[in-house]
Every structure is written in structure tokens, then in C-alpha cells.
C-alpha atoms as a PDB file:
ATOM      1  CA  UNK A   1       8.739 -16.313  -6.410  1.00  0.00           C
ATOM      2  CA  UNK A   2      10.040 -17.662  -3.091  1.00  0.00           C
ATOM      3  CA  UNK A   3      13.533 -16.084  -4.204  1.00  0.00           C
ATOM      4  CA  UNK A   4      12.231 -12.742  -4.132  1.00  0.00           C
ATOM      5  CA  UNK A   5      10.215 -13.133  -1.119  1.00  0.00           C
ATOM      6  CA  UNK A   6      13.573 -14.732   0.828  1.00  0.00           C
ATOM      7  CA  UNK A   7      15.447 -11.819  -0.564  1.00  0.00           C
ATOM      8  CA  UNK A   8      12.693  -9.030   0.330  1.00  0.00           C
ATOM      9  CA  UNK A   9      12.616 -10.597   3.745  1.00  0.00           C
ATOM     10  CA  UNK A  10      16.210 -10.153   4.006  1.00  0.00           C
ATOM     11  CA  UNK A  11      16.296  -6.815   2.973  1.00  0.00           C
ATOM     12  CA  UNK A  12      13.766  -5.557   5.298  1.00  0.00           C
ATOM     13  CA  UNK A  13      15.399  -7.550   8.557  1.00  0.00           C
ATOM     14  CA  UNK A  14      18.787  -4.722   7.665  1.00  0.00           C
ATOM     15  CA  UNK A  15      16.723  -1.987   7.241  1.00  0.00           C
ATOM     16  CA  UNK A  16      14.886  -2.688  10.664  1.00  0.00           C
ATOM     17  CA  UNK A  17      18.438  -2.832  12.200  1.00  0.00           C
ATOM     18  CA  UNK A  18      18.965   0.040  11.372  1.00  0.00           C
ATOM     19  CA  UNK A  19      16.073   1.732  12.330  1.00  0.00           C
ATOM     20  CA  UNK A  20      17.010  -0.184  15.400  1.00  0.00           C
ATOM     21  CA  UNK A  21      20.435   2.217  14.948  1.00  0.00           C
ATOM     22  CA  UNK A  22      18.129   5.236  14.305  1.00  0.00           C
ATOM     23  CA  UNK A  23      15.905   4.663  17.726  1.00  0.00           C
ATOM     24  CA  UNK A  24      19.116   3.966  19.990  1.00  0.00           C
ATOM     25  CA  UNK A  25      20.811   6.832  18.901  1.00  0.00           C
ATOM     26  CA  UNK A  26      18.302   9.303  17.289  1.00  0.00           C
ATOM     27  CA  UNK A  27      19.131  12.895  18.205  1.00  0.00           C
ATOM     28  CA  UNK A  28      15.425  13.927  19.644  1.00  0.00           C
ATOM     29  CA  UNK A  29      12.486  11.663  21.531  1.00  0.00           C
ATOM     30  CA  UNK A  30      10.620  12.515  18.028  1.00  0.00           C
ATOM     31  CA  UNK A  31      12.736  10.695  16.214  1.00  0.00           C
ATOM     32  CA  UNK A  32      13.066   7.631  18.407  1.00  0.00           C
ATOM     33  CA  UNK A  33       9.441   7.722  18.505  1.00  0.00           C
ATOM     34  CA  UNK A  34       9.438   7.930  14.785  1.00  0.00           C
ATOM     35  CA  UNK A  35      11.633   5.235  14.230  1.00  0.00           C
ATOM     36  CA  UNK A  36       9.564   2.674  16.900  1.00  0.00           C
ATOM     37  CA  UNK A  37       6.963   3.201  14.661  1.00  0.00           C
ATOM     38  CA  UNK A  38       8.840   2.613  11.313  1.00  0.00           C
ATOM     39  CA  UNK A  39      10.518  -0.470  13.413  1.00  0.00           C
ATOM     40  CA  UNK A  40       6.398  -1.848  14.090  1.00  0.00           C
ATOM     41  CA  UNK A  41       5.535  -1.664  10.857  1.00  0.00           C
ATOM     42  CA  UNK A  42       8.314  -2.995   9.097  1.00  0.00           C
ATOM     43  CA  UNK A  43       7.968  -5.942  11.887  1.00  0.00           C
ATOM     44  CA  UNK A  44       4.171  -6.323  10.769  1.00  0.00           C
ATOM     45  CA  UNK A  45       4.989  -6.595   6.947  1.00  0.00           C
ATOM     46  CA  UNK A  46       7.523  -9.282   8.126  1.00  0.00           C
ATOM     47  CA  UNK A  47       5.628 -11.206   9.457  1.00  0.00           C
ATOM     48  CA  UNK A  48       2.610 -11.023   6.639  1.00  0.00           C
ATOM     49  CA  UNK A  49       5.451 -12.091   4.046  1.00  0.00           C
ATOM     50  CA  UNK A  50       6.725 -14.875   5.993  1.00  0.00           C
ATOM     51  CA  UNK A  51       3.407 -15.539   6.378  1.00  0.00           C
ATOM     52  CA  UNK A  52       3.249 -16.166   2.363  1.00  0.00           C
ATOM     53  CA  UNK A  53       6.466 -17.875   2.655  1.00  0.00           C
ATOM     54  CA  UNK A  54       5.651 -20.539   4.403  1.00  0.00           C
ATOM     55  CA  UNK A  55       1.958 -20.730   3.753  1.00  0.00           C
ATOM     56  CA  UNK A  56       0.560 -20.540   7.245  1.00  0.00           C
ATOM     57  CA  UNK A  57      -2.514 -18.248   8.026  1.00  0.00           C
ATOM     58  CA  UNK A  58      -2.092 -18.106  11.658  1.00  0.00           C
ATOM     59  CA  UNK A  59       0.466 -15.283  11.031  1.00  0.00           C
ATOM     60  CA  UNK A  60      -1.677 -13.123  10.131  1.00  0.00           C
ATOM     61  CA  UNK A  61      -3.494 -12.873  13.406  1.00  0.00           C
ATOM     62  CA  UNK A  62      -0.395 -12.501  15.102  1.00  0.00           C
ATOM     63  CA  UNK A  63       0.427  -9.769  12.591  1.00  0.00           C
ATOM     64  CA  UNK A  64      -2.893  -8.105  13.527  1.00  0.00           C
ATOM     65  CA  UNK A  65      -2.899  -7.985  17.318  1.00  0.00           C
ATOM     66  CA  UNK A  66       0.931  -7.052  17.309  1.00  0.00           C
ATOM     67  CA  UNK A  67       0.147  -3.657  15.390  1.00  0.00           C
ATOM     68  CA  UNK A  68      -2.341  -3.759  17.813  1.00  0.00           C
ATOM     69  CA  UNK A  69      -0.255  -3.312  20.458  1.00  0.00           C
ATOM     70  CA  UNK A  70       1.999  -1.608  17.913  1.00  0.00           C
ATOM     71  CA  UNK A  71      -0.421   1.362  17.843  1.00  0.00           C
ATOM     72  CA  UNK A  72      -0.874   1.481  21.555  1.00  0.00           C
ATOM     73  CA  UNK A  73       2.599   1.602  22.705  1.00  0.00           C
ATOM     74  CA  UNK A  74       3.010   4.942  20.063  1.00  0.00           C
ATOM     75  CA  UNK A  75       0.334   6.586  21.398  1.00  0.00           C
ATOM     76  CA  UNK A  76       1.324   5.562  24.831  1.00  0.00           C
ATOM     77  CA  UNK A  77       5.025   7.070  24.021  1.00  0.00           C
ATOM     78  CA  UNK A  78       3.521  10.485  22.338  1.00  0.00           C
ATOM     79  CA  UNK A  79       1.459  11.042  25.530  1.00  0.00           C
ATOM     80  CA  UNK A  80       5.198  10.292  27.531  1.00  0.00           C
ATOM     81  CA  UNK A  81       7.138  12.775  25.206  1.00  0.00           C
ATOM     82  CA  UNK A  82       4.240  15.445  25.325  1.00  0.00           C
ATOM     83  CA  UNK A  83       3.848  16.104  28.901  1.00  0.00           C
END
């Protein structure tokens, strides 16, 4: 099981680069904003396998207050692109 989680983890660390790609050079401020988001929540789901990886609860917290702030910072940036 720890193969597939090591692999999964590695898989979703190149598809959050390129998001990364997506937000740098996306073509409107919706989709930079969209891919910020996609870039949060693919960093929360990171961190909650890792968290299995390695066996260590305390990730989970930090997985919970960083969507946290996750979800602030996209509302934040909606209310920036809207007015």
C-alpha cells in the first residue's frame, strides 16, 4: 500500500506544478483564481496522504486550518477580481 500512496503523492506534486503553470500564465484573473483554488486543494489532499504515509495525526490539523486559510484567501481574491 505505501507504493501506491508514494506514487499517488508523486503524481499529484506534477499536477500541482502545473496548475502552478496554469495560475502564472492563465489567460484571465478567473482562471488564475480557479487554478489557486485547484492548487489549495490538491495541497490539502497532500498533506492528508502524507499524513497516512507516515502515520502522524498532527497533519491533519495542519491540513484543516490551511484550507482554512485556503478558503479565505479565494474569497478574499473573488472580492479583488470583482470590484
Amino acid at each position: 500500500m505505501t507504493k501506491i500512496l508514494t506514487f499517488a503523492v508523486l503524481f499529484l506534486a506534477i499536477t500541482i506544478i502545473g496548475s502552478i503553470y496554469r495560475a502564472i500564465k492563465g489567460p484571465s484573473a478567473a482562471d488564475r483564481l480557479i487554478a489557486i483554488n485547484v492548487i489549495g486543494t490538491k495541497t490539502i489532499v497532500l498533506i492528508l496522504m502524507i499524513s497516512l504515509l507516515l502515520g502522524e495525526t498532527f497533519f491533519v490539523d495542519v491540513a484543516i486550518v490551511y484550507a482554512l486559510i485556503s478558503f479565505v484567501a479565494s474569497i478574499v481574491i473573488a472580492n479583488y477580481i470583482q470590484n
